[in-house]
PDB file of N, CA and C in Angstrom:
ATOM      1  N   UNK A   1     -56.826  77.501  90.157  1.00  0.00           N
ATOM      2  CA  UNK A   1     -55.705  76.644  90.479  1.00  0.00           C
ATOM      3  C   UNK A   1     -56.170  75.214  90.312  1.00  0.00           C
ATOM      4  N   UNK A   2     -55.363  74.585  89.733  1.00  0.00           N
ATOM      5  CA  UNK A   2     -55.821  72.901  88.956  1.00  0.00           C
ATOM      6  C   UNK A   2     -54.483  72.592  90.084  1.00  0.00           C
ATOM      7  N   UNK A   3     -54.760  71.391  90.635  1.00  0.00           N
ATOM      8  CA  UNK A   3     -54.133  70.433  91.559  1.00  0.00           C
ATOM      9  C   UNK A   3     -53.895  69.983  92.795  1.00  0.00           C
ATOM     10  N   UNK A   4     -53.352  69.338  93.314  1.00  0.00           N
ATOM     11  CA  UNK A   4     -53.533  69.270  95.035  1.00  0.00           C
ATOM     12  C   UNK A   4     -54.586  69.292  95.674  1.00  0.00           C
ATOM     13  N   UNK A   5     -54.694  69.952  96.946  1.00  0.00           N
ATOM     14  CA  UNK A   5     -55.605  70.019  97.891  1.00  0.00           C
ATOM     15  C   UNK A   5     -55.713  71.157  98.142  1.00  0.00           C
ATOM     16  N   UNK A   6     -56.984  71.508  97.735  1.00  0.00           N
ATOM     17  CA  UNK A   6     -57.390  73.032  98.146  1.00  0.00           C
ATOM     18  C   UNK A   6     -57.213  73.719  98.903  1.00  0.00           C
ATOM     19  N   UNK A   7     -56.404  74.615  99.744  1.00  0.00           N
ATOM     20  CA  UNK A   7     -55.980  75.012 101.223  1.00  0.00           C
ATOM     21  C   UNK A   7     -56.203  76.537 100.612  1.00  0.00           C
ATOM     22  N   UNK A   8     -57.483  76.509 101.489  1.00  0.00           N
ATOM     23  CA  UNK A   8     -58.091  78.141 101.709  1.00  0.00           C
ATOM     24  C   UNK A   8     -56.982  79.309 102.029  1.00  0.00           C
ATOM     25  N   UNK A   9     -56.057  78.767 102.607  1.00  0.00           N
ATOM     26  CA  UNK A   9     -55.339  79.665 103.809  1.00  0.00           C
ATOM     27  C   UNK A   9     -54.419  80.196 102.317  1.00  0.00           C
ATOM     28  N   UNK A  10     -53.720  79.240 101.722  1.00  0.00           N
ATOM     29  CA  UNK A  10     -52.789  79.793 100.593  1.00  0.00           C
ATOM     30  C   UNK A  10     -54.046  80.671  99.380  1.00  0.00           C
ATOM     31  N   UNK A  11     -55.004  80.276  98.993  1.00  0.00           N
ATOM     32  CA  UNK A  11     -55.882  80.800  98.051  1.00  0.00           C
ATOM     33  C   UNK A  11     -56.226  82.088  98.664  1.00  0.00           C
ATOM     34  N   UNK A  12     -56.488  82.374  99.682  1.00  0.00           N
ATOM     35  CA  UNK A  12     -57.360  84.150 100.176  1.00  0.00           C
ATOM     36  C   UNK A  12     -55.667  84.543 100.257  1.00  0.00           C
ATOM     37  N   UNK A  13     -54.361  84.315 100.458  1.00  0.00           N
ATOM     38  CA  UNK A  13     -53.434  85.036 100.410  1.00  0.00           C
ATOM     39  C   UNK A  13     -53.058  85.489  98.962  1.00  0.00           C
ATOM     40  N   UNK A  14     -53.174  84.332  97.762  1.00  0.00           N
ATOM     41  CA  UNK A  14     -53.214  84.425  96.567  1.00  0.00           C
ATOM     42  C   UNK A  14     -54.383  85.775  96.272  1.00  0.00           C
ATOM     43  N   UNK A  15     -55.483  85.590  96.878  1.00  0.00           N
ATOM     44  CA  UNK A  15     -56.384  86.534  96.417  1.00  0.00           C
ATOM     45  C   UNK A  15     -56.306  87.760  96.981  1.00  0.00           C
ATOM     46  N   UNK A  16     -56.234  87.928  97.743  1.00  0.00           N
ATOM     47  CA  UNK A  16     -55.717  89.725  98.353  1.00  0.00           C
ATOM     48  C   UNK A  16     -54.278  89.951  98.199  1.00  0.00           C
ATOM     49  N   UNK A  17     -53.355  89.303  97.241  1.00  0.00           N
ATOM     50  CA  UNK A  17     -52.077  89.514  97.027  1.00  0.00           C
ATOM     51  C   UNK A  17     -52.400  90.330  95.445  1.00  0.00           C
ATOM     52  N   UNK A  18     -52.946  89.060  94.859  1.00  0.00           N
ATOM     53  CA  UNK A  18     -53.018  89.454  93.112  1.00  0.00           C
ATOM     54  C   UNK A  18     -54.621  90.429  93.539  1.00  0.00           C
ATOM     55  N   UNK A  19     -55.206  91.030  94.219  1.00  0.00           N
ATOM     56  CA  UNK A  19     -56.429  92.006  94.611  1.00  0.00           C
ATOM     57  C   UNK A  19     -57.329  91.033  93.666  1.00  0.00           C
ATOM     58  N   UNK A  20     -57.656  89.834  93.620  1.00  0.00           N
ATOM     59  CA  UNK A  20     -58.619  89.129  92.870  1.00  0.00           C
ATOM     60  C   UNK A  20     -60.151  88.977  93.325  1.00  0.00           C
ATOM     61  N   UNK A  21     -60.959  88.661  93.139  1.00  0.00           N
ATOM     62  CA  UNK A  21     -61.988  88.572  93.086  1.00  0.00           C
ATOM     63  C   UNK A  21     -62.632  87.465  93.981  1.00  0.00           C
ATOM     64  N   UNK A  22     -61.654  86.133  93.561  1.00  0.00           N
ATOM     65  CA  UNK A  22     -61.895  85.214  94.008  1.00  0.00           C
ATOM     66  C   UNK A  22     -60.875  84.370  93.618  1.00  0.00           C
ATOM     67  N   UNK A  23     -60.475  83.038  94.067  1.00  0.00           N
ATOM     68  CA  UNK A  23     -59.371  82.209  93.777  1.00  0.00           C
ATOM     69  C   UNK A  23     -60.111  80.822  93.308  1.00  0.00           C
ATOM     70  N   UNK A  24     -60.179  80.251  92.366  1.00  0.00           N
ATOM     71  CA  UNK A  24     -60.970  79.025  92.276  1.00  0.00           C
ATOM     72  C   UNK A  24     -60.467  77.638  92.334  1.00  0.00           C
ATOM     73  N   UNK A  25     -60.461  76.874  93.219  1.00  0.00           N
ATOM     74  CA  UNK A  25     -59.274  75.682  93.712  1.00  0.00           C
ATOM     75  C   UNK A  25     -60.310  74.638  93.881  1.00  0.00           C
ATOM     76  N   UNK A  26     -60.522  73.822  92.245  1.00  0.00           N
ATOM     77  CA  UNK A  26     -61.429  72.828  92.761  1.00  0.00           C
ATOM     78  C   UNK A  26     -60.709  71.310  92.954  1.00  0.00           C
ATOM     79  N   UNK A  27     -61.299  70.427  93.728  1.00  0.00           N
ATOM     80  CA  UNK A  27     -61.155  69.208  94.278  1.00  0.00           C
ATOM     81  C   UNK A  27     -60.401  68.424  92.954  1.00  0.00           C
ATOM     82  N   UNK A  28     -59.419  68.070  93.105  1.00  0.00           N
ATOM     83  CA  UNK A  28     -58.926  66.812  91.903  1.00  0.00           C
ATOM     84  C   UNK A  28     -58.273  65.894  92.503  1.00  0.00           C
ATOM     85  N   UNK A  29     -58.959  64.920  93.316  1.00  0.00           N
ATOM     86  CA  UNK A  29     -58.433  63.927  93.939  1.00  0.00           C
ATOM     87  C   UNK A  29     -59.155  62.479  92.882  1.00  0.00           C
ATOM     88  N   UNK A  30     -58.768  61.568  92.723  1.00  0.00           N
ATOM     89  CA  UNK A  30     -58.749  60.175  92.520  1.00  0.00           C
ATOM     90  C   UNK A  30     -60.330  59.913  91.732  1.00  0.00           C
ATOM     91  N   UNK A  31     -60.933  60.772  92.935  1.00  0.00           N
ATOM     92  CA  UNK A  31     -62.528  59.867  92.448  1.00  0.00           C
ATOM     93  C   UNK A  31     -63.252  60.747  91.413  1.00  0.00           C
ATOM     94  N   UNK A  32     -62.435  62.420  91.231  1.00  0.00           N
ATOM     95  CA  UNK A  32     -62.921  63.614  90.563  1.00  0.00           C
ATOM     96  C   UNK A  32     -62.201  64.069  89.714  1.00  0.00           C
ATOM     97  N   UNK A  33     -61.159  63.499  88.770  1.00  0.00           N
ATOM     98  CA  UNK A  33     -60.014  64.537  88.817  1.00  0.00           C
ATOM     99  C   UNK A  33     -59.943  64.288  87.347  1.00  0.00           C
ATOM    100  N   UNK A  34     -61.394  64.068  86.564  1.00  0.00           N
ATOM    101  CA  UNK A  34     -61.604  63.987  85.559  1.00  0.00           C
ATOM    102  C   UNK A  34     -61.200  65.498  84.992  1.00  0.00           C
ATOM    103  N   UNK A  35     -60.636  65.900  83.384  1.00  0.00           N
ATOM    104  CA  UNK A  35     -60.142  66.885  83.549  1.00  0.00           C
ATOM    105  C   UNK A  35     -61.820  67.641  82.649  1.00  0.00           C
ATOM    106  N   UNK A  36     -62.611  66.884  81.930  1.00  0.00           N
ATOM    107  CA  UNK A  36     -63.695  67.305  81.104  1.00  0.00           C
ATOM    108  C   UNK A  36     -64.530  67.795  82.680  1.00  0.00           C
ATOM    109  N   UNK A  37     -64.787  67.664  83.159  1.00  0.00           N
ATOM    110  CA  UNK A  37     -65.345  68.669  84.745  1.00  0.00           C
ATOM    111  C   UNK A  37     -64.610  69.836  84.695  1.00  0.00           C
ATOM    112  N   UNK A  38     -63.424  70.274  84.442  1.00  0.00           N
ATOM    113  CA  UNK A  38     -62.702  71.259  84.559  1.00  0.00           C
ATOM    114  C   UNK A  38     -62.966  72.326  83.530  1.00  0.00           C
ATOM    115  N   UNK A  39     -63.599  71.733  82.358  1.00  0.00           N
ATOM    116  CA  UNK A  39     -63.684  72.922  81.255  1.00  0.00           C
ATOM    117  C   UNK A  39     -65.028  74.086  81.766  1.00  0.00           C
ATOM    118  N   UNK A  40     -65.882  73.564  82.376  1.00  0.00           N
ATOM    119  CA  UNK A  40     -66.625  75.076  82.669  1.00  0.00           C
ATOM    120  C   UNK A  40     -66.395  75.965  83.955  1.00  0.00           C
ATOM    121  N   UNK A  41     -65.300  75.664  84.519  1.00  0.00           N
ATOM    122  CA  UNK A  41     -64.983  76.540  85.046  1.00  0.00           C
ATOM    123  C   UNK A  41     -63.453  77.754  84.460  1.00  0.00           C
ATOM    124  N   UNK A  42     -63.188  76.735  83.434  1.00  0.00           N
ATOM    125  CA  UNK A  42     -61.674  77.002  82.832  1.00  0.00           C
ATOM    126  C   UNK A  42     -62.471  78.434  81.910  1.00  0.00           C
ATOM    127  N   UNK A  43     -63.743  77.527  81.250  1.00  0.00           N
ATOM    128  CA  UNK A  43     -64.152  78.379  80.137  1.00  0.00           C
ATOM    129  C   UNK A  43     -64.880  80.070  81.274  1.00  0.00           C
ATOM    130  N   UNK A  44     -65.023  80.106  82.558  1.00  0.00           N
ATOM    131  CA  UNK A  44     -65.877  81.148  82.642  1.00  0.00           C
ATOM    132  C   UNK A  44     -65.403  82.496  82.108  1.00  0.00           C
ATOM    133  N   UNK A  45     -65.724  83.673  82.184  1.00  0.00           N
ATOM    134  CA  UNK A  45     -65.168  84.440  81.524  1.00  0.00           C
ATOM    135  C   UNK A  45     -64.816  85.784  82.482  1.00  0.00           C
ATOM    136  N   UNK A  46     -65.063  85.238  84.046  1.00  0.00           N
ATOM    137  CA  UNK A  46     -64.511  85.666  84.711  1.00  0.00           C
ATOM    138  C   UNK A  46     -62.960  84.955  85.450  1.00  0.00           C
ATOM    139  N   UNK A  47     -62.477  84.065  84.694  1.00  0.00           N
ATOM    140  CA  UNK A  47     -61.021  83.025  84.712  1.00  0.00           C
ATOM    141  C   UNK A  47     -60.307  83.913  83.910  1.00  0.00           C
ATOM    142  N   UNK A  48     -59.236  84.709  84.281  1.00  0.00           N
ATOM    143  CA  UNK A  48     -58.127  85.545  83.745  1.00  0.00           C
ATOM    144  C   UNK A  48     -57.120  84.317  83.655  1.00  0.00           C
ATOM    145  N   UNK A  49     -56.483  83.452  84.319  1.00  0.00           N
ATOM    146  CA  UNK A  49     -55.673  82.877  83.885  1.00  0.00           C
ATOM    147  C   UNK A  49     -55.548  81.711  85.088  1.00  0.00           C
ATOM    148  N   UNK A  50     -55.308  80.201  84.145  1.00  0.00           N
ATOM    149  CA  UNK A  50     -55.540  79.296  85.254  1.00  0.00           C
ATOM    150  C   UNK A  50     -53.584  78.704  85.285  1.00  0.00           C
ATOM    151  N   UNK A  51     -53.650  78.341  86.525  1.00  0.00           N
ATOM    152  CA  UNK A  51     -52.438  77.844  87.554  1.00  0.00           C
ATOM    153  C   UNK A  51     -52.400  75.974  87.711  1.00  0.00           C
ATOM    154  N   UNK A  52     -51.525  75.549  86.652  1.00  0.00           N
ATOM    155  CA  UNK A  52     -51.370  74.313  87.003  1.00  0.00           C
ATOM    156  C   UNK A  52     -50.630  73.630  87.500  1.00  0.00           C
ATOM    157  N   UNK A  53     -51.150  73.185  88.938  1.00  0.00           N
ATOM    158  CA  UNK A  53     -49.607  72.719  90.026  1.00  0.00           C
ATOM    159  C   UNK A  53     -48.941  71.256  89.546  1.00  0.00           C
ATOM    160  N   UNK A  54     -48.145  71.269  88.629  1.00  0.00           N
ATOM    161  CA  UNK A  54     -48.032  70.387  87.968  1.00  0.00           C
ATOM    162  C   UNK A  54     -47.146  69.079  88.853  1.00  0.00           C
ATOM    163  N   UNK A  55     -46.969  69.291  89.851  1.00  0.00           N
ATOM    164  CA  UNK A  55     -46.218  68.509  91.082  1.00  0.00           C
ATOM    165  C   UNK A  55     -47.311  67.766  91.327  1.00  0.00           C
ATOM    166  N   UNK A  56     -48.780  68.311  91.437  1.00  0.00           N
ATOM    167  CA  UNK A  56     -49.273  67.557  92.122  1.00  0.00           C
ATOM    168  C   UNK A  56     -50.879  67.572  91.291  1.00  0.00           C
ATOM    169  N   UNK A  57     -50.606  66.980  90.251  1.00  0.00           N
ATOM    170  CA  UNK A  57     -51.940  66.539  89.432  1.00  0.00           C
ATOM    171  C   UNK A  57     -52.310  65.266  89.040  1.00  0.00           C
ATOM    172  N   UNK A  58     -53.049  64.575  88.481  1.00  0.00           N
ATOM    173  CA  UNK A  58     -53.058  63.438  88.232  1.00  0.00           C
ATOM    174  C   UNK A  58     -52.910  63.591  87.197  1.00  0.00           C
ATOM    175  N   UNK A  59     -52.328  62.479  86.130  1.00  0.00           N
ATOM    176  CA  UNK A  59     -52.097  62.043  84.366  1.00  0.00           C
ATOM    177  C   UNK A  59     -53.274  62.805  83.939  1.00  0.00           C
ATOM    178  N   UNK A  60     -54.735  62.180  84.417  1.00  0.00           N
ATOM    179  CA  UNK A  60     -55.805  62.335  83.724  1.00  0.00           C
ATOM    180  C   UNK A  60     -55.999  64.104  82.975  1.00  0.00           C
ATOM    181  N   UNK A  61     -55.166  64.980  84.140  1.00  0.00           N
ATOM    182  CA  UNK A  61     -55.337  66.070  83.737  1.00  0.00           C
ATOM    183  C   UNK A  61     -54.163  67.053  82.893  1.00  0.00           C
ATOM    184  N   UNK A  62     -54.066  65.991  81.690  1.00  0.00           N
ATOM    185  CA  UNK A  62     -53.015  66.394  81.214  1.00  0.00           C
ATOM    186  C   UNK A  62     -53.639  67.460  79.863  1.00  0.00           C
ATOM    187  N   UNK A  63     -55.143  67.359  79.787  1.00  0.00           N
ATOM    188  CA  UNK A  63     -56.034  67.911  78.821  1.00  0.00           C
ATOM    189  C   UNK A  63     -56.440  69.612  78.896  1.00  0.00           C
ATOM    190  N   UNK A  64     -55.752  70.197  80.014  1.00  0.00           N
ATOM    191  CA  UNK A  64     -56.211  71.119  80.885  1.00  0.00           C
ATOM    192  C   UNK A  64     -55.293  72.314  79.880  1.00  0.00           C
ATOM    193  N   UNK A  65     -53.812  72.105  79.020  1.00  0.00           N
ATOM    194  CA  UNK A  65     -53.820  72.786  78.309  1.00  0.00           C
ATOM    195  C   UNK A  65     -54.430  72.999  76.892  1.00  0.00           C
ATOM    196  N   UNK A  66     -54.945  72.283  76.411  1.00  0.00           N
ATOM    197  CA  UNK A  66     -56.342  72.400  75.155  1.00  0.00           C
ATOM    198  C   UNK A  66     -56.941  72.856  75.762  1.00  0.00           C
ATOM    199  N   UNK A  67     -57.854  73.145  77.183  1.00  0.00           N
ATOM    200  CA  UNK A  67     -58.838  74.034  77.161  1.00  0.00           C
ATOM    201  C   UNK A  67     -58.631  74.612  77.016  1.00  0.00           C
ATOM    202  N   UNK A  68     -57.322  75.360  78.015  1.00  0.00           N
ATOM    203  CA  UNK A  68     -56.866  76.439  78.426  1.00  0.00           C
ATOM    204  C   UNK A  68     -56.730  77.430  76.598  1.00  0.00           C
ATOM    205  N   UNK A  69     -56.383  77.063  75.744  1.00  0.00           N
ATOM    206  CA  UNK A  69     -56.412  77.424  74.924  1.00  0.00           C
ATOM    207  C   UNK A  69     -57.307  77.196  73.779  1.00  0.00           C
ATOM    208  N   UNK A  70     -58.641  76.371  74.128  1.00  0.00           N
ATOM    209  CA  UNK A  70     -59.573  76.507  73.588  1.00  0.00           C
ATOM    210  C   UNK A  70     -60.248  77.544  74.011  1.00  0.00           C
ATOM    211  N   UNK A  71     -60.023  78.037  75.172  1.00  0.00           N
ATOM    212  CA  UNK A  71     -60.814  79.630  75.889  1.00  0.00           C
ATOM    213  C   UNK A  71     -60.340  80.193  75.655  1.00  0.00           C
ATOM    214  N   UNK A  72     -58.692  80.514  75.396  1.00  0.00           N
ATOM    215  CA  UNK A  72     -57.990  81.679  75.720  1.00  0.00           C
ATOM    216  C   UNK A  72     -57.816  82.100  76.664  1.00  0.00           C
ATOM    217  N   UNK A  73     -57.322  80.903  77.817  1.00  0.00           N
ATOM    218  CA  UNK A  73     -56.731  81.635  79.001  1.00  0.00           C
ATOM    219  C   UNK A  73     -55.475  81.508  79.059  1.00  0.00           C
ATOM    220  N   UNK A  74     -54.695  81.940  79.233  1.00  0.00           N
ATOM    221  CA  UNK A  74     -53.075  81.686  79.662  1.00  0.00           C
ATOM    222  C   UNK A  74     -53.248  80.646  81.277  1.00  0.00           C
ATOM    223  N   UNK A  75     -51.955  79.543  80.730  1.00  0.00           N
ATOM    224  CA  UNK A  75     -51.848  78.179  81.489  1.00  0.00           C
ATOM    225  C   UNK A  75     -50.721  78.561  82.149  1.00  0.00           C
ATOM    226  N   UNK A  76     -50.583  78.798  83.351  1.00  0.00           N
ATOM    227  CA  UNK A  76     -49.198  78.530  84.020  1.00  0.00           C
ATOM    228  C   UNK A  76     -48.794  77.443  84.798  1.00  0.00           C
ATOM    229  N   UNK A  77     -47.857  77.063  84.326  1.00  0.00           N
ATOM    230  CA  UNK A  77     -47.225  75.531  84.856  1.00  0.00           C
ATOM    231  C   UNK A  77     -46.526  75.931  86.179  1.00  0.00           C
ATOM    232  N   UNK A  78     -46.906  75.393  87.440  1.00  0.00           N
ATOM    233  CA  UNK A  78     -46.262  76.046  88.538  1.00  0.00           C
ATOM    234  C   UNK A  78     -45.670  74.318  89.206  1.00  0.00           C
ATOM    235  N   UNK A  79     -44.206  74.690  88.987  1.00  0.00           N
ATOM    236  CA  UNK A  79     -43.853  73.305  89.327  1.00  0.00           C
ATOM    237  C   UNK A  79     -43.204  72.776  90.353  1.00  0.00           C
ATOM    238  N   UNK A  80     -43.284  73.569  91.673  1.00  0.00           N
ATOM    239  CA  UNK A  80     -43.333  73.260  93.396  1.00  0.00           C
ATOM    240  C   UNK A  80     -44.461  73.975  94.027  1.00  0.00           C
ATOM    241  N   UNK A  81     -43.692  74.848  94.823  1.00  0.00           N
ATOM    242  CA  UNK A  81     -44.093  75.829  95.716  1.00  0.00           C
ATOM    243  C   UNK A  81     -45.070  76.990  95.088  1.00  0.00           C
ATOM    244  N   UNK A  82     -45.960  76.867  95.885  1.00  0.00           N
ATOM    245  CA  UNK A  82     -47.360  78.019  94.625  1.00  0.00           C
ATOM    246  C   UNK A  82     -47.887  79.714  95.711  1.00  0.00           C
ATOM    247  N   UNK A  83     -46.194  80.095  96.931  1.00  0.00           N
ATOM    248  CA  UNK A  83     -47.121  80.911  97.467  1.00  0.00           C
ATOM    249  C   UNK A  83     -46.388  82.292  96.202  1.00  0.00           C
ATOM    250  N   UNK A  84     -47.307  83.567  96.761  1.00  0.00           N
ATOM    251  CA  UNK A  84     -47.184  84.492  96.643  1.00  0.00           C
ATOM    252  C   UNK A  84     -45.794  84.453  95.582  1.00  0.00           C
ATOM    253  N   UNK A  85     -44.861  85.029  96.403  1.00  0.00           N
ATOM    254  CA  UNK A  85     -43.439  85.162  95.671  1.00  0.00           C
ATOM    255  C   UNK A  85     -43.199  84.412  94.623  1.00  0.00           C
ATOM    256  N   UNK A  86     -43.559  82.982  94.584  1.00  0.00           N
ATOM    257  CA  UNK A  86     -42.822  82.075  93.468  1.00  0.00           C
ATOM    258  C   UNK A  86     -44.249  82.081  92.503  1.00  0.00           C
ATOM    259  N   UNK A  87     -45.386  82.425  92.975  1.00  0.00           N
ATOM    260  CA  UNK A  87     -46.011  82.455  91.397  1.00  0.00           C
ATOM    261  C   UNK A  87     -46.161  83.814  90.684  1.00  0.00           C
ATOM    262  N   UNK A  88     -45.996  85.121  91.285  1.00  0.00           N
ATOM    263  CA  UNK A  88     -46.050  86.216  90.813  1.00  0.00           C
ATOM    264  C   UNK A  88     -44.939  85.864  89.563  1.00  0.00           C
ATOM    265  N   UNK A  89     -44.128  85.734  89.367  1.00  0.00           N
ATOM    266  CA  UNK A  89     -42.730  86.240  88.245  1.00  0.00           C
ATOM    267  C   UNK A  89     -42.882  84.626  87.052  1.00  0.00           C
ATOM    268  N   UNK A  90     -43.840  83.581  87.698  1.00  0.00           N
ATOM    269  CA  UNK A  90     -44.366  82.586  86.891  1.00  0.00           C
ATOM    270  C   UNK A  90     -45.610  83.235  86.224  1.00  0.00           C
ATOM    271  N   UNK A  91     -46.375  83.998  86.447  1.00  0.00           N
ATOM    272  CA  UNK A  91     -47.410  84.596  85.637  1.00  0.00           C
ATOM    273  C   UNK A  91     -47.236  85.760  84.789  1.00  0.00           C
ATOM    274  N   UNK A  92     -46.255  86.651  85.408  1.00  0.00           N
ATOM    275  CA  UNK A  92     -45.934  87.787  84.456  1.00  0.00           C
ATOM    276  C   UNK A  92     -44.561  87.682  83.411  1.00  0.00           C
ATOM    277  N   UNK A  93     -43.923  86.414  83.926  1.00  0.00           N
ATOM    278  CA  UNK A  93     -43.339  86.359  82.349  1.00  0.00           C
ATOM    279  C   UNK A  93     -43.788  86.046  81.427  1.00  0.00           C
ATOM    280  N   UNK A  94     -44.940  85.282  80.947  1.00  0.00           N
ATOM    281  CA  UNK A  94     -45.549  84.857  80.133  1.00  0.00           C
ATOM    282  C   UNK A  94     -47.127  85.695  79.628  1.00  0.00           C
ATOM    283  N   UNK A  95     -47.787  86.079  80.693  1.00  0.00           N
ATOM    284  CA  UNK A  95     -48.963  86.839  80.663  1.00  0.00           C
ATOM    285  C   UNK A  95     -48.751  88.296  81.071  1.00  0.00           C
ATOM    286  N   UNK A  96     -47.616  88.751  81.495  1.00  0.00           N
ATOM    287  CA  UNK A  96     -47.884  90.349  82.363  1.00  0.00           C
ATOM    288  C   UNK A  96     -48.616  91.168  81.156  1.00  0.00           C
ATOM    289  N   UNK A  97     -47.855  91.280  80.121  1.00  0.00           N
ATOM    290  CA  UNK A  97     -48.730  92.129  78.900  1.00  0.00           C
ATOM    291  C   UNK A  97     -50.169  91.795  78.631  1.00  0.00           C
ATOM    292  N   UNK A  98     -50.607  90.760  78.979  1.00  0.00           N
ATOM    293  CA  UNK A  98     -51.453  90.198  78.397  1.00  0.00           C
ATOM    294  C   UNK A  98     -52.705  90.644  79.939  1.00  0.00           C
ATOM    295  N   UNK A  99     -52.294  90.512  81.023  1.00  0.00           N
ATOM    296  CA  UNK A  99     -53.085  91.165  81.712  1.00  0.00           C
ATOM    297  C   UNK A  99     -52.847  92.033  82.537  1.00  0.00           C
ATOM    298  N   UNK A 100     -52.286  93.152  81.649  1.00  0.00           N
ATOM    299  CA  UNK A 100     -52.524  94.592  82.121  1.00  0.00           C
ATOM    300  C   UNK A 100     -51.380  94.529  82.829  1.00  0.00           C
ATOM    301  N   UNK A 101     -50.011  94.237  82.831  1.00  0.00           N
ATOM    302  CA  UNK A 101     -48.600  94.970  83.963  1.00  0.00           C
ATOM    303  C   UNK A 101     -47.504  94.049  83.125  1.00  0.00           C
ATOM    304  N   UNK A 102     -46.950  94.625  83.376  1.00  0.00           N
ATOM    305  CA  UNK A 102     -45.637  93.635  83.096  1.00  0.00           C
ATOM    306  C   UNK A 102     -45.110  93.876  82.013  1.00  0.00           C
ATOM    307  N   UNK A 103     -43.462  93.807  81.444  1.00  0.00           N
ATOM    308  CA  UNK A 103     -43.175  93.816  80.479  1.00  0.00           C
ATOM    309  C   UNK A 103     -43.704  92.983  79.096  1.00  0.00           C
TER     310      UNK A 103
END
């Protein structure tokens, strides 16, 4: 997840919702929010697909879809509210085939 403020409490619900592994929500505030910091975690190859809260990013990270598709991850633009309900049907219209469910 690219944006905002990291809040554990929504990420471990994200992660025992989608049965993930782990949720990765790094810091992009003012003094960090360079988006070239973002490519080795974008690139790992345990990143199925990254979440961009696009409400709440800075300009700088407007580069985050070239990675995303310099790796081959699927980018989802999530553009309010990021719990459970409203990002499930934002990831599987675009990716469900692509990772394993969905039409």
């Amino acid at each position: 997840m690219i944006g905002g403020d990291s809040r554990p409490e929504h990420a471990e619900r994200l992660r025992t919702s989608f049965e993930l592994a782990a949720v990765l929500w790094p810091v992009t505030n003012e003094h960090n929010a360079s988006a070239a910091r973002l490519e080795p975690l974008i690139a790992r190859p345990e990143v199925t697909v990254v979440l961009l809260l696009i409400r709440w990013i800075r300009h700088s990270l407007n580069d985050v879809a070239a990675m995303c598709e310099r790796h081959d991850k699927p980018l989802v633009r999530v553009p309010g509210r990021y719990d459970v309900e409203t990002v499930a049907p934002l990831i599987l219209a675009p990716c469900g085939r692509r990772l394993g469910g969905g039409p």
